[in-house]
N, C-alpha and C. Protein backbone atom coordinates (compact mmCIF):
# COMPACT_ATOMS: atom_id res chain seq x y z
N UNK A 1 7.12 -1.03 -69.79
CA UNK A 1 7.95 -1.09 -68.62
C UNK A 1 8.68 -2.43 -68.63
N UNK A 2 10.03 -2.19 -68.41
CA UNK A 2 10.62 -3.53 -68.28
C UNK A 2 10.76 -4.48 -67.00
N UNK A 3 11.36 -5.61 -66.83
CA UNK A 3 10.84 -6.53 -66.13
C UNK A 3 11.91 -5.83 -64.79
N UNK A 4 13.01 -5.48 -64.64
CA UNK A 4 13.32 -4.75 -63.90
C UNK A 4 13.15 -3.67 -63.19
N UNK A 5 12.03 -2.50 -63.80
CA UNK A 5 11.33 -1.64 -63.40
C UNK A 5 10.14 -2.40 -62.43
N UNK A 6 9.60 -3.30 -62.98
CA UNK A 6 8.68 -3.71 -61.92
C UNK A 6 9.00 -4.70 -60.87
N UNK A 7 9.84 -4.87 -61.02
CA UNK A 7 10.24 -5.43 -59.99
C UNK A 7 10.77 -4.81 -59.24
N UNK A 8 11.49 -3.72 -59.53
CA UNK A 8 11.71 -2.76 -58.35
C UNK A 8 10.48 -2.10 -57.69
N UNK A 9 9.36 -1.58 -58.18
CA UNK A 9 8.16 -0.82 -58.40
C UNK A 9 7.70 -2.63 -56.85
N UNK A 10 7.49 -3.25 -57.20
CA UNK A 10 6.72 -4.40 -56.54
C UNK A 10 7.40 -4.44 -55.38
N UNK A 11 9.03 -4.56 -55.05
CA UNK A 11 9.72 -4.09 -53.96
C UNK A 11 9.32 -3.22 -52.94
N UNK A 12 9.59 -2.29 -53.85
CA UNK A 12 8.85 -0.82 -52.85
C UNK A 12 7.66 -0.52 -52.34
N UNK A 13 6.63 -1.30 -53.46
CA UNK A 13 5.00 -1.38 -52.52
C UNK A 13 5.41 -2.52 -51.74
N UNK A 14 5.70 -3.47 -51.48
CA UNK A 14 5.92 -4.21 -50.67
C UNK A 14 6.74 -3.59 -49.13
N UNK A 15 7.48 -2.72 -49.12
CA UNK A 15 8.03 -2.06 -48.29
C UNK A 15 6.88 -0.74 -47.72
N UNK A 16 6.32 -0.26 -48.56
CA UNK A 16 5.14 0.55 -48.65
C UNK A 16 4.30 -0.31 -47.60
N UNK A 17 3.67 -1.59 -48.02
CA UNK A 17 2.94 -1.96 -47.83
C UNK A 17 3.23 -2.32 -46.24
N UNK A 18 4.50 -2.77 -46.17
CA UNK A 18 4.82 -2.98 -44.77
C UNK A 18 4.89 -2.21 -43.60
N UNK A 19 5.30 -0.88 -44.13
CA UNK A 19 5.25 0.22 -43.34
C UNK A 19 3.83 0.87 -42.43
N UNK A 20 3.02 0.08 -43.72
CA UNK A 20 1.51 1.21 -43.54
C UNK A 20 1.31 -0.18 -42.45
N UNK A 21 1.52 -1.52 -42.81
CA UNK A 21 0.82 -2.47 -41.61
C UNK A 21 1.66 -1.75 -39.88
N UNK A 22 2.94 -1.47 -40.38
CA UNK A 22 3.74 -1.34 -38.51
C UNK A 22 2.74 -0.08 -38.02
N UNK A 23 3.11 0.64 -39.02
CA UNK A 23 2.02 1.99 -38.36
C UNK A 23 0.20 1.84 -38.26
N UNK A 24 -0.14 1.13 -38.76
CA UNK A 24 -1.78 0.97 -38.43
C UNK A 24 -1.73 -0.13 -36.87
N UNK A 25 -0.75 -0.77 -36.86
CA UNK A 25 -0.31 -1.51 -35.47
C UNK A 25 -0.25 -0.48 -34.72
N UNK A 26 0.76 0.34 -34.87
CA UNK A 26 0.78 1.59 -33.82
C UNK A 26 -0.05 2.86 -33.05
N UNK A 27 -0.58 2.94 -34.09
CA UNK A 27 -1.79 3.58 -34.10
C UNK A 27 -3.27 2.77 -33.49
N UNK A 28 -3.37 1.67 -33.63
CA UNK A 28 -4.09 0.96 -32.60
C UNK A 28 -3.98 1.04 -31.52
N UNK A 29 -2.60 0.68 -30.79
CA UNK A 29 -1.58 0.56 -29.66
C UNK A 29 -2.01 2.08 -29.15
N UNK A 30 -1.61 2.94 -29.79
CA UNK A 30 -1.89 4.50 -29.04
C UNK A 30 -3.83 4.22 -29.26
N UNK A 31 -4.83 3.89 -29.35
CA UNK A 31 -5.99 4.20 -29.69
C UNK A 31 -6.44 3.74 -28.19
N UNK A 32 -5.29 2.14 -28.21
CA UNK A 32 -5.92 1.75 -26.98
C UNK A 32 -5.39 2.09 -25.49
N UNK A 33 -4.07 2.54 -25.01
CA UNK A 33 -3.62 3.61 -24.58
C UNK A 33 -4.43 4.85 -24.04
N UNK A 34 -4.90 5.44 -25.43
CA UNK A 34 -5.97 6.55 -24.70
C UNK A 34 -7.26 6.09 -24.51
N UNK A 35 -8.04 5.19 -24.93
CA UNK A 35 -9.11 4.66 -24.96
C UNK A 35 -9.49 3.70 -23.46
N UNK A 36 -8.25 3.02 -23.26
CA UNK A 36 -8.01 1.65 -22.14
C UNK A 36 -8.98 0.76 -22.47
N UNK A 37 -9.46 0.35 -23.05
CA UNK A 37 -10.17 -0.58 -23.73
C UNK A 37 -10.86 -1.75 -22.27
N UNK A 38 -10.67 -1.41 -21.37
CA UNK A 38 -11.60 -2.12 -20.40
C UNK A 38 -10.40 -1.79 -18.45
N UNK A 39 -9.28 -1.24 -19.48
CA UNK A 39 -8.58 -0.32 -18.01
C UNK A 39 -8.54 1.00 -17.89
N UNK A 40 -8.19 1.41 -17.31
CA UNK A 40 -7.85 3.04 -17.02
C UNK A 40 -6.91 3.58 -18.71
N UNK A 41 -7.63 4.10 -19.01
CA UNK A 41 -6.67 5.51 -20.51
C UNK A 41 -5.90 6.41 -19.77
N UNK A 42 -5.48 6.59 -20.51
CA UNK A 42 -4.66 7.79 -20.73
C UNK A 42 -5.21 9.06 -19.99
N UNK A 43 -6.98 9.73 -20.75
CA UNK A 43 -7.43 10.35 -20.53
C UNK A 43 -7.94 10.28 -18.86
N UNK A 44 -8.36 9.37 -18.73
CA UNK A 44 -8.99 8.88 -17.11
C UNK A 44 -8.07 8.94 -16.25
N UNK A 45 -7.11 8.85 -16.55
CA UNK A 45 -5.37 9.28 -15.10
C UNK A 45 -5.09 10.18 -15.82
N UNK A 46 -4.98 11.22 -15.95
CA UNK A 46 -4.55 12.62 -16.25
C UNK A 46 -5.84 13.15 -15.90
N UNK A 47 -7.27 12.68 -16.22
CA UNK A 47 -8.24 13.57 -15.07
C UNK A 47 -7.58 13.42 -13.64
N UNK A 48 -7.23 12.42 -13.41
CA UNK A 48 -7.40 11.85 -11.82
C UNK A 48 -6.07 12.71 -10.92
N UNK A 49 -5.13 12.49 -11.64
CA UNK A 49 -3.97 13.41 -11.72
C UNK A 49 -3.90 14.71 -11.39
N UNK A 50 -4.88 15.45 -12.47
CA UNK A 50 -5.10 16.89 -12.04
C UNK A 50 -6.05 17.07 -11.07
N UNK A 51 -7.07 15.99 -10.84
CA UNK A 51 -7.48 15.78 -9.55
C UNK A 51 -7.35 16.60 -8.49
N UNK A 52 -6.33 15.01 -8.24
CA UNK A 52 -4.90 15.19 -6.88
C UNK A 52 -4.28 16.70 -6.99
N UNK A 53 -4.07 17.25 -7.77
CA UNK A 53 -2.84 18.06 -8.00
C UNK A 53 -3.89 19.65 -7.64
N UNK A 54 -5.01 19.60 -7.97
CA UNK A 54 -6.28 20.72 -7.19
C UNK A 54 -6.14 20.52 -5.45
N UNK A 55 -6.12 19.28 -5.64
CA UNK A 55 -6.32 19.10 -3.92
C UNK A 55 -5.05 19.27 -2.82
N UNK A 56 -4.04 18.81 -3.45
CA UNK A 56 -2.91 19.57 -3.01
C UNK A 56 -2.43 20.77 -2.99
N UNK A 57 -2.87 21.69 -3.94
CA UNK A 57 -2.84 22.92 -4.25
C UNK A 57 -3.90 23.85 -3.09
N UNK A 58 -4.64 22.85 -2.96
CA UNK A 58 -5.65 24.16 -2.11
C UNK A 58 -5.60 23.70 -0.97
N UNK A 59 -4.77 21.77 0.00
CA UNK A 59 -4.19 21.70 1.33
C UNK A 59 -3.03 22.97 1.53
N UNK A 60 -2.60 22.85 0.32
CA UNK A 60 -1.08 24.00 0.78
C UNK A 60 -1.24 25.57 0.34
N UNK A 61 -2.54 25.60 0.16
CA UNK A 61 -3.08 27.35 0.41
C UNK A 61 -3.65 27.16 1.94
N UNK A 62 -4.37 26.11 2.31
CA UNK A 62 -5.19 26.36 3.86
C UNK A 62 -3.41 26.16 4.82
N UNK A 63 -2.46 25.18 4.16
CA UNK A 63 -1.81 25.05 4.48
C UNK A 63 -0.70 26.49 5.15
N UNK A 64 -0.62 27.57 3.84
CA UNK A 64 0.18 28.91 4.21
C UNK A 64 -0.87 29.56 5.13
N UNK A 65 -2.17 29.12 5.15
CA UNK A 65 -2.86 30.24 6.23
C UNK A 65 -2.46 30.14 7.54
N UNK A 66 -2.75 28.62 8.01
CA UNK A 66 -2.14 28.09 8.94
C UNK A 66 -0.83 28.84 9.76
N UNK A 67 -0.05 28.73 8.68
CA UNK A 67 1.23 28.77 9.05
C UNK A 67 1.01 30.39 9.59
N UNK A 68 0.46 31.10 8.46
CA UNK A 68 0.84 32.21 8.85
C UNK A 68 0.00 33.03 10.09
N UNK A 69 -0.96 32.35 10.49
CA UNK A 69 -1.84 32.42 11.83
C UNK A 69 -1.10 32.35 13.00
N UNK A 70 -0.53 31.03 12.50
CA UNK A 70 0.71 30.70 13.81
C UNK A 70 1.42 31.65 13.63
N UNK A 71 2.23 32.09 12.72
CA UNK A 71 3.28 33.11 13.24
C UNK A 71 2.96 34.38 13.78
N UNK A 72 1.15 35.04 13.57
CA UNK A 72 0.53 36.03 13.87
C UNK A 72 0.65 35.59 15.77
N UNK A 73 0.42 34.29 16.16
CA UNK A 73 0.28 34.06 17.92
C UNK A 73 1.23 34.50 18.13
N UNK A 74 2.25 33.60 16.87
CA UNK A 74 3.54 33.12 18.13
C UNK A 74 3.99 35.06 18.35
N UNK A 75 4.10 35.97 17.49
CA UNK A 75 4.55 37.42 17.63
C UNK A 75 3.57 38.18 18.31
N UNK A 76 2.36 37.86 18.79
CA UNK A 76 1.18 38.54 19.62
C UNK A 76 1.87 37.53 20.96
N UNK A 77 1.88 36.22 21.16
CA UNK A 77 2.66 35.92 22.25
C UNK A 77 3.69 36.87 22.65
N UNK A 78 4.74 36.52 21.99
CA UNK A 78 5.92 37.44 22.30
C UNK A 78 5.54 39.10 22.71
N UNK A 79 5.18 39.77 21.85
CA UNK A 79 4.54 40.70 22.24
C UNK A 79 4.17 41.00 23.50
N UNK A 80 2.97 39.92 23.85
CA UNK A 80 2.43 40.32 25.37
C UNK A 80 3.63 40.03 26.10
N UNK A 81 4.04 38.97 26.14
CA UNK A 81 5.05 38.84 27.05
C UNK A 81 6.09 40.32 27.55
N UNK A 82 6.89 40.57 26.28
CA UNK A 82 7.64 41.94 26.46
C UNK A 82 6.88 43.11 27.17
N UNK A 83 5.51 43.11 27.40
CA UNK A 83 4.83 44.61 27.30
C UNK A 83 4.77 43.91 28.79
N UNK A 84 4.18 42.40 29.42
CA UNK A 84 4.39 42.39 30.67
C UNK A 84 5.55 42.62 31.25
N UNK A 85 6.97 42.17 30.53
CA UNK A 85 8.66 42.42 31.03
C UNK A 85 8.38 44.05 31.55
N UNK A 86 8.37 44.99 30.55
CA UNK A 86 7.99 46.15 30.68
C UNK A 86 7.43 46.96 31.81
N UNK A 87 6.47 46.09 32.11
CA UNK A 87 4.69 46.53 33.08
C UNK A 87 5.49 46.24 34.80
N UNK A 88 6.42 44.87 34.98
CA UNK A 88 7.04 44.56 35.98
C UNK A 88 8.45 45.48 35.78
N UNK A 89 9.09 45.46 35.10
CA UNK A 89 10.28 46.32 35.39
C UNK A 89 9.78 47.82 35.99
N UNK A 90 8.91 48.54 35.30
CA UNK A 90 8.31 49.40 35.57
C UNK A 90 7.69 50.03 36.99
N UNK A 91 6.96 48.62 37.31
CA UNK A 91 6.13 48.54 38.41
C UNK A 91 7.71 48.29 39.95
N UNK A 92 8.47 47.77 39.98
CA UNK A 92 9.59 47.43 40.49
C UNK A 92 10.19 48.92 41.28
N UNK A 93 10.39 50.04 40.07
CA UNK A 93 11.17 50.82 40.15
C UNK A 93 10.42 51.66 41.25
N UNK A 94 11.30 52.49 42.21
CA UNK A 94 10.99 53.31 42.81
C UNK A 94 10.39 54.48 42.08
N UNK A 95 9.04 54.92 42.82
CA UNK A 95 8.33 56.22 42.26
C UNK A 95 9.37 57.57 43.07
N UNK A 96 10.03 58.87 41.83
CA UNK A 96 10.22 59.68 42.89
C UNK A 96 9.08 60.48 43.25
């Protein structure tokens, strides 16, 4: 091999070599990320997350019951009301 072949060849592991150091950096960086190494990971707020996101989910199911209870009064209100309109108009009128 000539002195130009390896020196190109020594180039390129050197570029090789550099690459594999940025990415074993990176790959740390994400290890500690999901890990949190003495803070909250990755994994530990995305539990906490879906958490929250159960508990909101099942305020705004008690939440539609609610609602729809109320709208069961508020139309049983109304209701009685009309059937009393009814009971007095009724009661009002002359019997023949």
């Amino acid at each position: 091999m000539d002195k130009a072949n390896e020196a190109k060849l020594t180039t390129q592991m050197e570029m090789v070599q550099a690459t594999l150091d940025d990415l074993d950096v990176k790959v740390e960086r994400l290890d500690e990320a999901i890990r949190g190494n003495g803070q909250t990971g990755l994994m530990t707020r995305m539990a906490l997350v879906d958490t929250r996101l159960d508990g909101v989910e099942a305020f705004m199911g008690e939440f539609q019951s609610v609602r729809r209870g109320f709208a069961l009064g508020v139309a049983a209100l109304f209701g009685t009301l009309f059937w009393q309109v009814i009971e007095w108009y009724l009661g009002s009128q002359p019997q023949p």
